[in-house]
Protein backbone atom coordinates (compact mmCIF):
# COMPACT_ATOMS: atom_id res chain seq x y z
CA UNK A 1 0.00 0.00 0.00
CA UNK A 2 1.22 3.38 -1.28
CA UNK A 3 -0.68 6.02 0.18
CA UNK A 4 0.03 9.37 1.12
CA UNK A 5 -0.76 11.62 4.05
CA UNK A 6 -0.73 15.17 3.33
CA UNK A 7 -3.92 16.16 5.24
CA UNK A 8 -2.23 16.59 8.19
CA UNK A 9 -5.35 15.43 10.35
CA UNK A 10 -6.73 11.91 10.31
CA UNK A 11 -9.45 12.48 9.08
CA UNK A 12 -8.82 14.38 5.95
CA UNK A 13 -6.58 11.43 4.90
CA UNK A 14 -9.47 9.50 5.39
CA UNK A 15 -10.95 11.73 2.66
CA UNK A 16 -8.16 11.87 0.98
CA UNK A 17 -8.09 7.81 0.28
CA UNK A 18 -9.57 8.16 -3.08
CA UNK A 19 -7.48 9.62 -5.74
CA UNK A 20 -8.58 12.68 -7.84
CA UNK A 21 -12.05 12.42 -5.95
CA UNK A 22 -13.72 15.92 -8.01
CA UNK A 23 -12.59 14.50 -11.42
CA UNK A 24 -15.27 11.02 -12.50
CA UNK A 25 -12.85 9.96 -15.31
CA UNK A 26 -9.76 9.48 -13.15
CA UNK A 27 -11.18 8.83 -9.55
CA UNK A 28 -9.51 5.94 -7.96
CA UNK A 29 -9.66 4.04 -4.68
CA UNK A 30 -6.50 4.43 -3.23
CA UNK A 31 -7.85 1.47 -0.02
CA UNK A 32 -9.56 -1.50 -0.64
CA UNK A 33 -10.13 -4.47 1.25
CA UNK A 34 -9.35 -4.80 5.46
CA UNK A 35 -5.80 -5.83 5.18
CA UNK A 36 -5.54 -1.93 3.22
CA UNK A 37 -7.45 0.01 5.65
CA UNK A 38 -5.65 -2.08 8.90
CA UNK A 39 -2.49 -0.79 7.69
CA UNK A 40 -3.58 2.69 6.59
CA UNK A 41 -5.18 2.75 10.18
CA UNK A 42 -1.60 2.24 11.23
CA UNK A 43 -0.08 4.98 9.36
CA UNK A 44 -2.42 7.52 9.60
CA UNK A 45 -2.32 7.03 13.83
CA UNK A 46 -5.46 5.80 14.24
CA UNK A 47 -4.21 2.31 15.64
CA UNK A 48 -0.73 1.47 17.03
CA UNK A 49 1.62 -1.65 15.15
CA UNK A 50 -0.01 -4.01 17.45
CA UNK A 51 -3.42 -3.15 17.27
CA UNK A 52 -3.37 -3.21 13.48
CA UNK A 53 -1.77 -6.41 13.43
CA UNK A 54 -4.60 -7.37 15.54
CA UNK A 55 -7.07 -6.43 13.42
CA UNK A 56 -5.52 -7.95 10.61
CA UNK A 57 -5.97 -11.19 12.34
CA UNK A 58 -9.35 -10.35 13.26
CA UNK A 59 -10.70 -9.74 9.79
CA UNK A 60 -9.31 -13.01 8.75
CA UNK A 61 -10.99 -15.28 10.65
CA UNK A 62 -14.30 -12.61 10.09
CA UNK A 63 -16.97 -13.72 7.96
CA UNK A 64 -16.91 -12.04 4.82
CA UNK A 65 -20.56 -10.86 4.75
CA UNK A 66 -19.68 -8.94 7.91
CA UNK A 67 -16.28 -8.03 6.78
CA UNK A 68 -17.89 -6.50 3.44
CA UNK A 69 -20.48 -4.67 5.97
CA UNK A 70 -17.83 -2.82 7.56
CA UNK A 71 -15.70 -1.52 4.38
CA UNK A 72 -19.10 -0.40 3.50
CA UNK A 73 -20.01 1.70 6.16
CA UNK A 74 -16.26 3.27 6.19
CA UNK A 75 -17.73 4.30 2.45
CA UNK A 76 -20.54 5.62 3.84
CA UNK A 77 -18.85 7.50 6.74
CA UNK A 78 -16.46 8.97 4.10
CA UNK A 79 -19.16 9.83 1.91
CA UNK A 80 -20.85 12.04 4.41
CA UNK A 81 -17.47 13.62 4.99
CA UNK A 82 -16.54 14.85 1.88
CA UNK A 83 -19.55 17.38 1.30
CA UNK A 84 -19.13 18.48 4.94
CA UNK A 85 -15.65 19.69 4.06
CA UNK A 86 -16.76 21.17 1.02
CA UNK A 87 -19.16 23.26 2.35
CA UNK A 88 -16.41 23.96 5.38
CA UNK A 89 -14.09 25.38 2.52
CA UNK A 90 -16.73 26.89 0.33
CA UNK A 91 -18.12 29.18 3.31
CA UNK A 92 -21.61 27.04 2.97
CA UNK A 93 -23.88 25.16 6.18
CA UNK A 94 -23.24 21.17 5.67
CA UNK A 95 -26.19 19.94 3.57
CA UNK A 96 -29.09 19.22 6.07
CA UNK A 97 -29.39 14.97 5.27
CA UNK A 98 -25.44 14.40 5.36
CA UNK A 99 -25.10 16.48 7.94
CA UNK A 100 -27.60 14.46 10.19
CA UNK A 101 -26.10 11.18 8.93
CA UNK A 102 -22.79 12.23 10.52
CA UNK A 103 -24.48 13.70 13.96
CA UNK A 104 -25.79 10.09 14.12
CA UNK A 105 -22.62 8.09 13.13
CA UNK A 106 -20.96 10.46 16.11
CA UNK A 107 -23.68 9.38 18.27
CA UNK A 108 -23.00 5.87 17.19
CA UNK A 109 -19.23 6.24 18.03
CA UNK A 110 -19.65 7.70 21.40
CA UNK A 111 -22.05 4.88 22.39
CA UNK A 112 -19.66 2.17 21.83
CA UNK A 113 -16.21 4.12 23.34
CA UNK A 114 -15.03 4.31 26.37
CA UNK A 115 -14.76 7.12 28.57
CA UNK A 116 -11.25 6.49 31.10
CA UNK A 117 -11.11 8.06 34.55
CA UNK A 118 -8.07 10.59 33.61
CA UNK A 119 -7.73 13.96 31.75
CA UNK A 120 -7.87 15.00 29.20
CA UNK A 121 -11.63 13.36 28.89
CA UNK A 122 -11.08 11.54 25.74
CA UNK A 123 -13.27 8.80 24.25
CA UNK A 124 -11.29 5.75 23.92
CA UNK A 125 -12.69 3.83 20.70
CA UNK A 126 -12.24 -0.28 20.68
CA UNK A 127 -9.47 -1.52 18.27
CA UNK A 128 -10.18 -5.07 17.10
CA UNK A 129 -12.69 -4.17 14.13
CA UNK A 130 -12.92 -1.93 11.22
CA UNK A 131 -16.31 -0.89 12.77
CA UNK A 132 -13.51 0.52 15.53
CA UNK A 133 -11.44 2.27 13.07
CA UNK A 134 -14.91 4.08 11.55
CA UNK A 135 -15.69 4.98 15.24
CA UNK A 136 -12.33 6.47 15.78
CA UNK A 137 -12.59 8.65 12.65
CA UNK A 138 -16.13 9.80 13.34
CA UNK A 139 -14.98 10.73 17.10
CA UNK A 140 -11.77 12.72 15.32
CA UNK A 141 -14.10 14.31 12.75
CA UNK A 142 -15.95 15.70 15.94
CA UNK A 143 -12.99 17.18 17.26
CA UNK A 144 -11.94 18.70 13.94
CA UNK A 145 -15.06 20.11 13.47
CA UNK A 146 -14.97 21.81 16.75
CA UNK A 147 -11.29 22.37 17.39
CA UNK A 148 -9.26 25.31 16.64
CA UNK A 149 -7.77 23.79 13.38
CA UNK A 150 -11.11 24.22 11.44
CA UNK A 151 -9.99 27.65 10.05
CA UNK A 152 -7.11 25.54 8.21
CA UNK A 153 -8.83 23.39 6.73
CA UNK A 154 -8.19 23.68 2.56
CA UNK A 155 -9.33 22.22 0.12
CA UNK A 156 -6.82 21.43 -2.97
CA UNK A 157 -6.49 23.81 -6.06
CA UNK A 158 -5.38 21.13 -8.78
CA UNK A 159 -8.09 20.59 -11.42
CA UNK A 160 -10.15 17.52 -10.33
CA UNK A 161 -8.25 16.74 -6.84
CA UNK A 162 -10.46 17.44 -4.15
CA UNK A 163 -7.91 16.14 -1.68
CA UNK A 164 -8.03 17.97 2.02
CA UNK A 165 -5.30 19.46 4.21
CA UNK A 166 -4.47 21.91 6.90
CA UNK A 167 -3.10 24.85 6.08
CA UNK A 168 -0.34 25.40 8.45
CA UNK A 169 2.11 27.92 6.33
CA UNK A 170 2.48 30.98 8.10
CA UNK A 171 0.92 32.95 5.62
CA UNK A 172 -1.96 31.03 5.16
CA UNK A 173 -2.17 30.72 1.55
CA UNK A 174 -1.19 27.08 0.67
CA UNK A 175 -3.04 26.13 -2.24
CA UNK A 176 -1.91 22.65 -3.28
CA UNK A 177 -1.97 19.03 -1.33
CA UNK A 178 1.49 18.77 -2.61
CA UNK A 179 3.49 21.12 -4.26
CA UNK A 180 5.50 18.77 -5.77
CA UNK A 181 2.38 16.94 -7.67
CA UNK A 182 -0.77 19.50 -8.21
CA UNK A 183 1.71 22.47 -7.75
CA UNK A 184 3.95 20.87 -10.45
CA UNK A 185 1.07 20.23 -12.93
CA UNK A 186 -0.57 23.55 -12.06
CA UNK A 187 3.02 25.37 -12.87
CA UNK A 188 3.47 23.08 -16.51
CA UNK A 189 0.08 24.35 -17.41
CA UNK A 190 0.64 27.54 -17.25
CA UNK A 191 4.00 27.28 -18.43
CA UNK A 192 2.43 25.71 -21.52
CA UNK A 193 0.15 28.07 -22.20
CA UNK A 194 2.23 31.14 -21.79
CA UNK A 195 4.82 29.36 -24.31
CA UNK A 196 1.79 28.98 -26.75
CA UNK A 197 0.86 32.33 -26.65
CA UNK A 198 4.72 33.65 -27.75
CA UNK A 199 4.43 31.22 -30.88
């Protein structure tokens, strides 16, 4: 699995596991199947080496009706994500049915962490299923979309990207999920076009 993390926040690399998401001819999953999103729970922080590993062996031995009816409700939680960040970057309100889905998949999460004696309060998701990892993210979307790094979140400026990060240049301004990839393309475009209008 090659995936990268440039959201700087969990959950926008959750959004950010399908490729060129705003553009229907080239959209991609980047994550498919639980061994995938085990590992990407991993690397995105969501689950330590252990606990993935864990998982992994859980979802082996799972039935794969069950297993198929959690990578489908991590869809649908990251469905109901993406036009909540849009309308976060556009300066809209969340659109009133996705925006109750999520309240209710929060709900969901709370009801099934745990809530340890010690501070900061912090609900403590389980581990050992990918129903766990969805929990997590819908408990970390809560605290994104209350915590002071809401103002930073950006959405990305290359044609048909869509991908989400956090703005954390001191200016303010950063316009691409990776310089090095959109900004590149975004740079050879207009360099092409200002070469074709000296010919």
């Amino acid at each position: 699995m090659n995936v990268s993390l440039v959201g700087g926040h969990p959950v926008l690399d959750f959004a950010n596991t399908v490729a060129w998401r705003t553009d229907p001819t080239r959209r991609a999953e980047r994550v498919t199947g639980a061994t995938a999103w085990a590992r990407w729970a991993a690397a995105a922080g969501l689950l330590t080496s252990r606990e993935s590993a864990e998982l992994l062996e859980a979802s082996a031995t799972a039935e794969r009706e069950e297993t198929e009816r959690q990578l489908a409700a991590l869809q649908r939680l990251r469905a109901l994500i993406w036009p909540v960040l849009d309308c976060l970057v556009d300066g809209e309100p969340p659109p009133p049915r996705q925006w109750d889905e999520l309240r209710r998949s929060i709900l969901l999460a709370r009801q099934n962490a745990e809530l340890p004696p010690a501070f900061p309060l912090r609900w403590q998701p389980g581990t050992c299923r990918l129903t766990d990892v969805g929990h997590a993210l819908a408990l970390h979307t809560e605290m994104l979309l209350s915590g002071p790094s809401l103002a930073r979140v950006r959405r990305c400026d290359g044609s048909g990207c869509g991908w989400f990060f956090l703005d954390r240049s001191r200016s303010g301004t950063r316009r691409w999920c990776s310089s090095g990839d959109c900004g590149n393309r975004d740079r050879a475009r207009r360099h092409y076009a200002r070469t074709r209008q000296t010919h």
